[in-house]
Protein backbone atom coordinates (compact mmCIF):
# COMPACT_ATOMS: atom_id res chain seq x y z
CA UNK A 1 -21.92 5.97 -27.51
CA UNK A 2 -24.75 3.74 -26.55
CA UNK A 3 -25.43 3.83 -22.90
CA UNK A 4 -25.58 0.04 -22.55
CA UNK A 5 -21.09 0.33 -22.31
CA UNK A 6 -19.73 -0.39 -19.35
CA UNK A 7 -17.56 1.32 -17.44
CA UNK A 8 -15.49 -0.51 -15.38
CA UNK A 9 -12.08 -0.86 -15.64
CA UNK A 10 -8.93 0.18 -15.87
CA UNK A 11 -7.17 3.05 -14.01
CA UNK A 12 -8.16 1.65 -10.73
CA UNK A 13 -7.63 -1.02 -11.25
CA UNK A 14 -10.89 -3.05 -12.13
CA UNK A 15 -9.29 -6.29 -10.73
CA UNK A 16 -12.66 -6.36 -9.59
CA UNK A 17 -14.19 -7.17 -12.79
CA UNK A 18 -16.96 -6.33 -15.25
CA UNK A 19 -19.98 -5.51 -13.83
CA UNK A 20 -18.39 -4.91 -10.70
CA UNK A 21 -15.75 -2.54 -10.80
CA UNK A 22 -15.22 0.47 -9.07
CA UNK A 23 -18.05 2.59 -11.02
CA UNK A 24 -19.52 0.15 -12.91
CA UNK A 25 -21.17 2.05 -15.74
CA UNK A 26 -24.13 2.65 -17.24
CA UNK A 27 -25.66 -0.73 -16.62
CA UNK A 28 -25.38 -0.26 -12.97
CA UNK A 29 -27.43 0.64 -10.40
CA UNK A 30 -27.42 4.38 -8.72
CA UNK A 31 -25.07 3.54 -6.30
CA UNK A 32 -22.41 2.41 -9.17
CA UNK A 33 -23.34 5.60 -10.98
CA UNK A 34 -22.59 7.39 -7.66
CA UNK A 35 -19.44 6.09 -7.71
CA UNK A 36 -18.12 6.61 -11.58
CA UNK A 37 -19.12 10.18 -10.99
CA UNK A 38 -16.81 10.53 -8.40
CA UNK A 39 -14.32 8.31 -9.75
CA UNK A 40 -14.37 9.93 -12.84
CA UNK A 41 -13.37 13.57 -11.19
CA UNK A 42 -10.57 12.30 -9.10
CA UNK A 43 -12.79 12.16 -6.02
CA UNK A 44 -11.37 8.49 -4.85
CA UNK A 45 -12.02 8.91 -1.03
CA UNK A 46 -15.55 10.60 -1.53
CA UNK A 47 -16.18 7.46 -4.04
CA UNK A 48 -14.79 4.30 -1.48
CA UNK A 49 -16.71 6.38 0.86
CA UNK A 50 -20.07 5.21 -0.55
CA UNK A 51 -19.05 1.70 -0.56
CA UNK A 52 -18.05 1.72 3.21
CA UNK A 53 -21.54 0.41 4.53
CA UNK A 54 -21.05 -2.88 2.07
CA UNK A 55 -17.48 -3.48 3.38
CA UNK A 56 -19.28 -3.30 6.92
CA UNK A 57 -21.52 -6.02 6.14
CA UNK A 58 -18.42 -8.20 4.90
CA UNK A 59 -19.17 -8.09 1.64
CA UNK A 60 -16.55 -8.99 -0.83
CA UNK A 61 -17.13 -7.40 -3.82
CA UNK A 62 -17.76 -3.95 -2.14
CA UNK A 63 -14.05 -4.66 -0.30
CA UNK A 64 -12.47 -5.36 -4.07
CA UNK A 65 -14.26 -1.96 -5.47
CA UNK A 66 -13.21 -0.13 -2.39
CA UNK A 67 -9.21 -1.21 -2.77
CA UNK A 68 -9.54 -0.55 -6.33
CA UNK A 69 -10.62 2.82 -6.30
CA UNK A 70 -7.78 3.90 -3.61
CA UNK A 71 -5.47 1.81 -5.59
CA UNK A 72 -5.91 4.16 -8.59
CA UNK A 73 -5.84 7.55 -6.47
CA UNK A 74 -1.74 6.23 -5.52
CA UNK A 75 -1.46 5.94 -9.21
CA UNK A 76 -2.86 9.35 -10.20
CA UNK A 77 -1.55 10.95 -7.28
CA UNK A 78 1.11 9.42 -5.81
CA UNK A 79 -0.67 9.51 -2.29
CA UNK A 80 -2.59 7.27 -0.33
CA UNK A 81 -0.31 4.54 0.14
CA UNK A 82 -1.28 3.65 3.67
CA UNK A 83 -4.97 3.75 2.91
CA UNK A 84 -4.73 1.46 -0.38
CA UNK A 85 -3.01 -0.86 1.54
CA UNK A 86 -5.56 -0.98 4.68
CA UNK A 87 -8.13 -1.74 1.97
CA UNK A 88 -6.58 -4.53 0.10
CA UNK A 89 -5.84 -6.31 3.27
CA UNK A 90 -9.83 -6.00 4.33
CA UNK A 91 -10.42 -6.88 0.59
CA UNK A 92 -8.44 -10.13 1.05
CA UNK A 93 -9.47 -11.04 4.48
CA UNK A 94 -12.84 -11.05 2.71
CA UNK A 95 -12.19 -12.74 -0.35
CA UNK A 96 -13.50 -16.27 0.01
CA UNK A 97 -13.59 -17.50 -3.89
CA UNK A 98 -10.67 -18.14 -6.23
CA UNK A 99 -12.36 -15.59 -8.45
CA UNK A 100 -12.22 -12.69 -5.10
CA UNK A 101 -8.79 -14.16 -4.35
CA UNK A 102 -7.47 -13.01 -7.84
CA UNK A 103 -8.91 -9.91 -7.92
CA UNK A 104 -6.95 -9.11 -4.94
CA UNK A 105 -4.12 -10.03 -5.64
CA UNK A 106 -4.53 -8.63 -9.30
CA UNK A 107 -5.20 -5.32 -6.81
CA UNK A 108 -2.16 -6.23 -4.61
CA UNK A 109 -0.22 -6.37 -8.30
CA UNK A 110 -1.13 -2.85 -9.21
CA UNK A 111 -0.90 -1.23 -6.45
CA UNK A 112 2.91 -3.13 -6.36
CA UNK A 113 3.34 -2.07 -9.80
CA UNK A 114 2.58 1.88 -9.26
CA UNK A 115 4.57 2.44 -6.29
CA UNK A 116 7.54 0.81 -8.07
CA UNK A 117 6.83 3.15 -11.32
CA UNK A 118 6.49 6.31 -9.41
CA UNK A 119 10.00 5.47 -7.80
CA UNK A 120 8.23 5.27 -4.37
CA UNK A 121 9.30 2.19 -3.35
CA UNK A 122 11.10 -1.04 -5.20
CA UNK A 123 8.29 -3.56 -5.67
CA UNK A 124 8.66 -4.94 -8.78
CA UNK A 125 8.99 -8.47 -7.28
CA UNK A 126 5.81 -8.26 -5.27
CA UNK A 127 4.16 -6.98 -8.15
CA UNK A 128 5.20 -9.59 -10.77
CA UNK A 129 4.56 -12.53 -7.50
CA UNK A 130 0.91 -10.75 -7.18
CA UNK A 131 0.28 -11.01 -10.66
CA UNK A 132 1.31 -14.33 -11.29
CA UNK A 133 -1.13 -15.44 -8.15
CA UNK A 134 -4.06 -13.65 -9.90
CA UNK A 135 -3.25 -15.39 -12.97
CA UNK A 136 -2.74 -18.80 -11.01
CA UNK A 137 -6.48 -18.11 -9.38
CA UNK A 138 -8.69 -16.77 -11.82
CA UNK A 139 -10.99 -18.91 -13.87
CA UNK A 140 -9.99 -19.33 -17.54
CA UNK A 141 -13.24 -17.68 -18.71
CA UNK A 142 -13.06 -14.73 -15.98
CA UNK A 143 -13.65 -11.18 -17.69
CA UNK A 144 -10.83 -10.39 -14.97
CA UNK A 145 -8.90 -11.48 -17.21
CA UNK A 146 -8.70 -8.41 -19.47
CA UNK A 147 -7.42 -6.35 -16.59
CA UNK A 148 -4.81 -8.86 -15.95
CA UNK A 149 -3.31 -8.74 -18.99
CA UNK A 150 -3.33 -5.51 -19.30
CA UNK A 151 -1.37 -5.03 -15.71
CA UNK A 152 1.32 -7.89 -16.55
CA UNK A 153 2.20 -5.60 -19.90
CA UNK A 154 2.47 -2.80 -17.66
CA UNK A 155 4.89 -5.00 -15.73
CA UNK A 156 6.64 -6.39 -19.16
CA UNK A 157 6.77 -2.71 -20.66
CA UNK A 158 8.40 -0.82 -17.70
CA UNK A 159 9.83 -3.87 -16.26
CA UNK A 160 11.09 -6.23 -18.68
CA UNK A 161 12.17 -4.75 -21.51
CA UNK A 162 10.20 -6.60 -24.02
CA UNK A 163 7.79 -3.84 -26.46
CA UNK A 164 6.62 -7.25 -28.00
CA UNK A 165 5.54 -9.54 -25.18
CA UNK A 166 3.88 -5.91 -23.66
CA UNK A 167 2.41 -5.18 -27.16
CA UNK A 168 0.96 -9.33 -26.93
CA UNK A 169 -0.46 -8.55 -23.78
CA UNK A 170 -1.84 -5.51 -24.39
CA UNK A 171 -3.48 -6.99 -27.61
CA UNK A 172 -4.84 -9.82 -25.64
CA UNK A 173 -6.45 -7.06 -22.99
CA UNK A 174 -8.15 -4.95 -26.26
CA UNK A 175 -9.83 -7.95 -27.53
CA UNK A 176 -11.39 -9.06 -24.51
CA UNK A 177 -12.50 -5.11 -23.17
CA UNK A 178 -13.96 -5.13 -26.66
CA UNK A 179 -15.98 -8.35 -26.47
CA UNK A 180 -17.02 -7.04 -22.89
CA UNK A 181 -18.05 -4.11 -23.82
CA UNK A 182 -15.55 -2.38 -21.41
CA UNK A 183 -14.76 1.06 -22.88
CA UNK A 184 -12.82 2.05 -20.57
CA UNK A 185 -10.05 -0.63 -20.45
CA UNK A 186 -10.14 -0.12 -24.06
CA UNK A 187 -9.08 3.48 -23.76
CA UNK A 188 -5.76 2.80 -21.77
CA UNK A 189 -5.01 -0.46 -24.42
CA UNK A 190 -5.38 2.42 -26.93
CA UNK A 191 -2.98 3.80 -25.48
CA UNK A 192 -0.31 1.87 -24.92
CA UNK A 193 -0.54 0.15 -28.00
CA UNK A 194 -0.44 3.90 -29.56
CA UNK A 195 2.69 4.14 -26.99
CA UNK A 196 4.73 0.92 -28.16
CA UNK A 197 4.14 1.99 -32.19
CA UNK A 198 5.16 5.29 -31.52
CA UNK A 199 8.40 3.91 -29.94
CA UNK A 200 8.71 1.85 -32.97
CA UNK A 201 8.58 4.84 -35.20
CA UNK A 202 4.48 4.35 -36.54
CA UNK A 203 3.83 7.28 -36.57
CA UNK A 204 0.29 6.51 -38.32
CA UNK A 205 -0.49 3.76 -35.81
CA UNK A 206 0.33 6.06 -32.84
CA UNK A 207 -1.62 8.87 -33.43
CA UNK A 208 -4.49 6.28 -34.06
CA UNK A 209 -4.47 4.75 -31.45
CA UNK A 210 -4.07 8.35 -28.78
CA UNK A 211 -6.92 9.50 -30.31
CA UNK A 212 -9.10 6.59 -29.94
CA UNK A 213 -7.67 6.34 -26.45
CA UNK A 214 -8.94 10.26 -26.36
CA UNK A 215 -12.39 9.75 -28.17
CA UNK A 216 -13.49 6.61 -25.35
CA UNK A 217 -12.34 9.00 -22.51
CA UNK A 218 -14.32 11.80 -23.48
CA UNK A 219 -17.55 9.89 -24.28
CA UNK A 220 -17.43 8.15 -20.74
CA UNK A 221 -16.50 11.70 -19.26
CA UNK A 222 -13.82 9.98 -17.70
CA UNK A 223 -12.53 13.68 -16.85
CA UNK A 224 -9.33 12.42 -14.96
CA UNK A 225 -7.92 10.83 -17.64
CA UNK A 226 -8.43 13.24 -19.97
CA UNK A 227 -4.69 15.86 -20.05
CA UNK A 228 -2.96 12.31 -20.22
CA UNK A 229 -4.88 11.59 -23.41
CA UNK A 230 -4.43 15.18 -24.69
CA UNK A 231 -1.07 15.37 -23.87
CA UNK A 232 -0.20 12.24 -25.45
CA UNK A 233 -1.56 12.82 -28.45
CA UNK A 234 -0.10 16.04 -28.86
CA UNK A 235 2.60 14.39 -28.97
CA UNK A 236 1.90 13.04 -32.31
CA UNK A 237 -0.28 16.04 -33.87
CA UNK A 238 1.51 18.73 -35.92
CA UNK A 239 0.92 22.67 -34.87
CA UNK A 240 -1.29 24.40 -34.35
CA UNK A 241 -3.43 21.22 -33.22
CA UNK A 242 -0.60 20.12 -30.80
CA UNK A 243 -0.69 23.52 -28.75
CA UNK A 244 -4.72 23.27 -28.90
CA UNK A 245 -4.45 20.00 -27.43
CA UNK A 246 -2.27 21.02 -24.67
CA UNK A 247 -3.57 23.97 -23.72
CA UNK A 248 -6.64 21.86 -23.16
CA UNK A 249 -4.41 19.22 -21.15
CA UNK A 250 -3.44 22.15 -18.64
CA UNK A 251 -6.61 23.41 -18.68
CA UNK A 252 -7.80 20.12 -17.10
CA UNK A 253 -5.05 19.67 -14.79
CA UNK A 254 -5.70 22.76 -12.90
CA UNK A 255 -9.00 22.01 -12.77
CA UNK A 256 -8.23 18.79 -11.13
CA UNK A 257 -6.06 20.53 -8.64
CA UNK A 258 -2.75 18.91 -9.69
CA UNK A 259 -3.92 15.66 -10.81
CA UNK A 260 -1.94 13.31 -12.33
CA UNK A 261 0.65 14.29 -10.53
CA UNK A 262 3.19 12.70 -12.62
CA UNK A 263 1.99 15.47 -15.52
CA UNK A 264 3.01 18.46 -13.06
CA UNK A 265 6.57 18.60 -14.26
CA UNK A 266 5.64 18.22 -18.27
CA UNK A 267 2.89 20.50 -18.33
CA UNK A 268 4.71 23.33 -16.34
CA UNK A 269 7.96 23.04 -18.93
CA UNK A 270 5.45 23.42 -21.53
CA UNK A 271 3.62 26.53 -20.11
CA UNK A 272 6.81 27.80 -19.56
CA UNK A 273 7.21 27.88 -15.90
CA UNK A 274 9.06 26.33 -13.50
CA UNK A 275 7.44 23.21 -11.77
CA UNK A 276 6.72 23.22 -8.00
CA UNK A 277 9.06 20.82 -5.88
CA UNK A 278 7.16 18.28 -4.62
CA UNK A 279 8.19 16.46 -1.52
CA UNK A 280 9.10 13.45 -2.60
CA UNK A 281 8.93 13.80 -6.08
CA UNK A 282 7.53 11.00 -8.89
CA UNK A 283 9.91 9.43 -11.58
CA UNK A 284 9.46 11.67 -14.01
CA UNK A 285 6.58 9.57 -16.50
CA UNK A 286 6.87 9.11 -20.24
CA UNK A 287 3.83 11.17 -22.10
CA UNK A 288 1.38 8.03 -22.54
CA UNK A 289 1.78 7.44 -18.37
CA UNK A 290 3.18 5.56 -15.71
CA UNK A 291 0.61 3.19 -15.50
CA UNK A 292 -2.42 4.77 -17.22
């Protein structure tokens, strides 16, 4: 893949945009490629750690990275809650533009959304009110945008029982990550496209779609994401390719101590041992994610 695509985006929640996301790719400066690499490995604290002098100076769009990233480690490991939530308050103390009020709230959606998925906490209505706001702030022509839509099919597709307003949305997202050059984004619209056909029985279409979700991922090296994208398209894949690909999905797990979390109890049925009791424990999570 040329090294001019971006890599902002989606997991964390890159309500704070292209260009400017948590990890902002290969376009960035070393300081963003700092950040992906840590980012990319599951190291969220290490990676909102580098931003910390920024948010000291007030600035916004080192607040919006910083709640972003921490946002995303709740989602991966259900964890963090407290310091997510410290950081999107900074993040929208700081925010002094329409466009840093929306991706805030966009932020504040997300981080609604995944505590509601992973049976937390019930915040469904926070999340769809957050959502709405970032919609309700953000220019028409904001490349925020993408990430939106993607996050209110999240919301429609868990939520509110609609595959085809969550497949609209979802479509909506893919075009614009494509015309902005956001891989990334692209690779979880892959996959939730791939995860509404294969509901709807396309087979085909599915096993498309996890493997392009698959083939972005492992270009970007975006190593966390990775045993989601195996597992789901395992799902799909006839044996022996299936068992390859999962054996590779617990491979990675381990190696990222545990993380997602909400692929401990699907991994551990598959390897044929009993999964460890966590304390509380996540809703158990469908194979193409919670959220991711």
């Amino acid at each position: 893949m040329s090294r001019s695509v971006r890599r902002e985006g989606a997991g964390s929640g890159a309500g704070s945009g292209a260009g400017s996301g948590p990890g902002a790719g290969a376009e960035g400066g070393p300081l963003d490629h700092a950040v992906w690499r840590l980012r990319s490995r599951g190291c969220w604290e290490d990676a909102a750690a580098l931003l910390e002098p920024g948010v000291a100076r007030d600035d916004a769009s080192a607040a919006l990275r910083r709640a972003g990233l921490l946002v995303e480690r709740c989602m991966f490991t259900a964890d963090g809650w407290e310091r997510a939530e410290e950081a999107l308050r900074v993040a929208e103390a700081l925010a002094a533009t329409d466009e840093e009020r929306g991706a805030a709230a966009c932020e504040r959606g997300h981080l609604a959304y995944a505590a509601t998925v992973l049976a937390v906490r019930d915040r469904a209505d926070e999340a769809r009110a957050a959502l709405g706001r970032a919609a309700a702030l953000l220019p028409p022509g904001s490349s925020r945008r993408a990430m939106l839509d993607f996050r209110r099919g999240l919301m429609t597709e868990h939520f509110g029982d609609s595959p085809q307003a969550a497949r609209a949305a979802y479509r909506r997202a893919h075009a614009a990550a494509t015309a902005q050059g956001d891989a990334l984004l692209c690779s979880f619209t892959w996959r939730h496209l791939a995860g509404l056909a294969l509901r709807g029985g396309e087979l085909t279409e599915a096993r498309h779609g996890f493997a392009e979700s698959l083939r972005l991922r492992e270009e970007l090296g975006y190593l966390v994401g990775m045993a989601p994208a195996l597992v789901a398209l395992a799902d799909v894949q006839p044996e022996p390719e299936a068992e390859r690909l999962r054996a590779e999905a617990r491979r990675l797990f381990r190696l990222l101590d545990g993380v997602p979390s909400w692929l401990a109890g699907r991994l551990a049925e598959e390897d044929g041992e009993r999964p460890p009791a966590p304390a509380p424990a996540p809703a158990p999570a469908p194979a193409e994610g919670p959220a991711e």
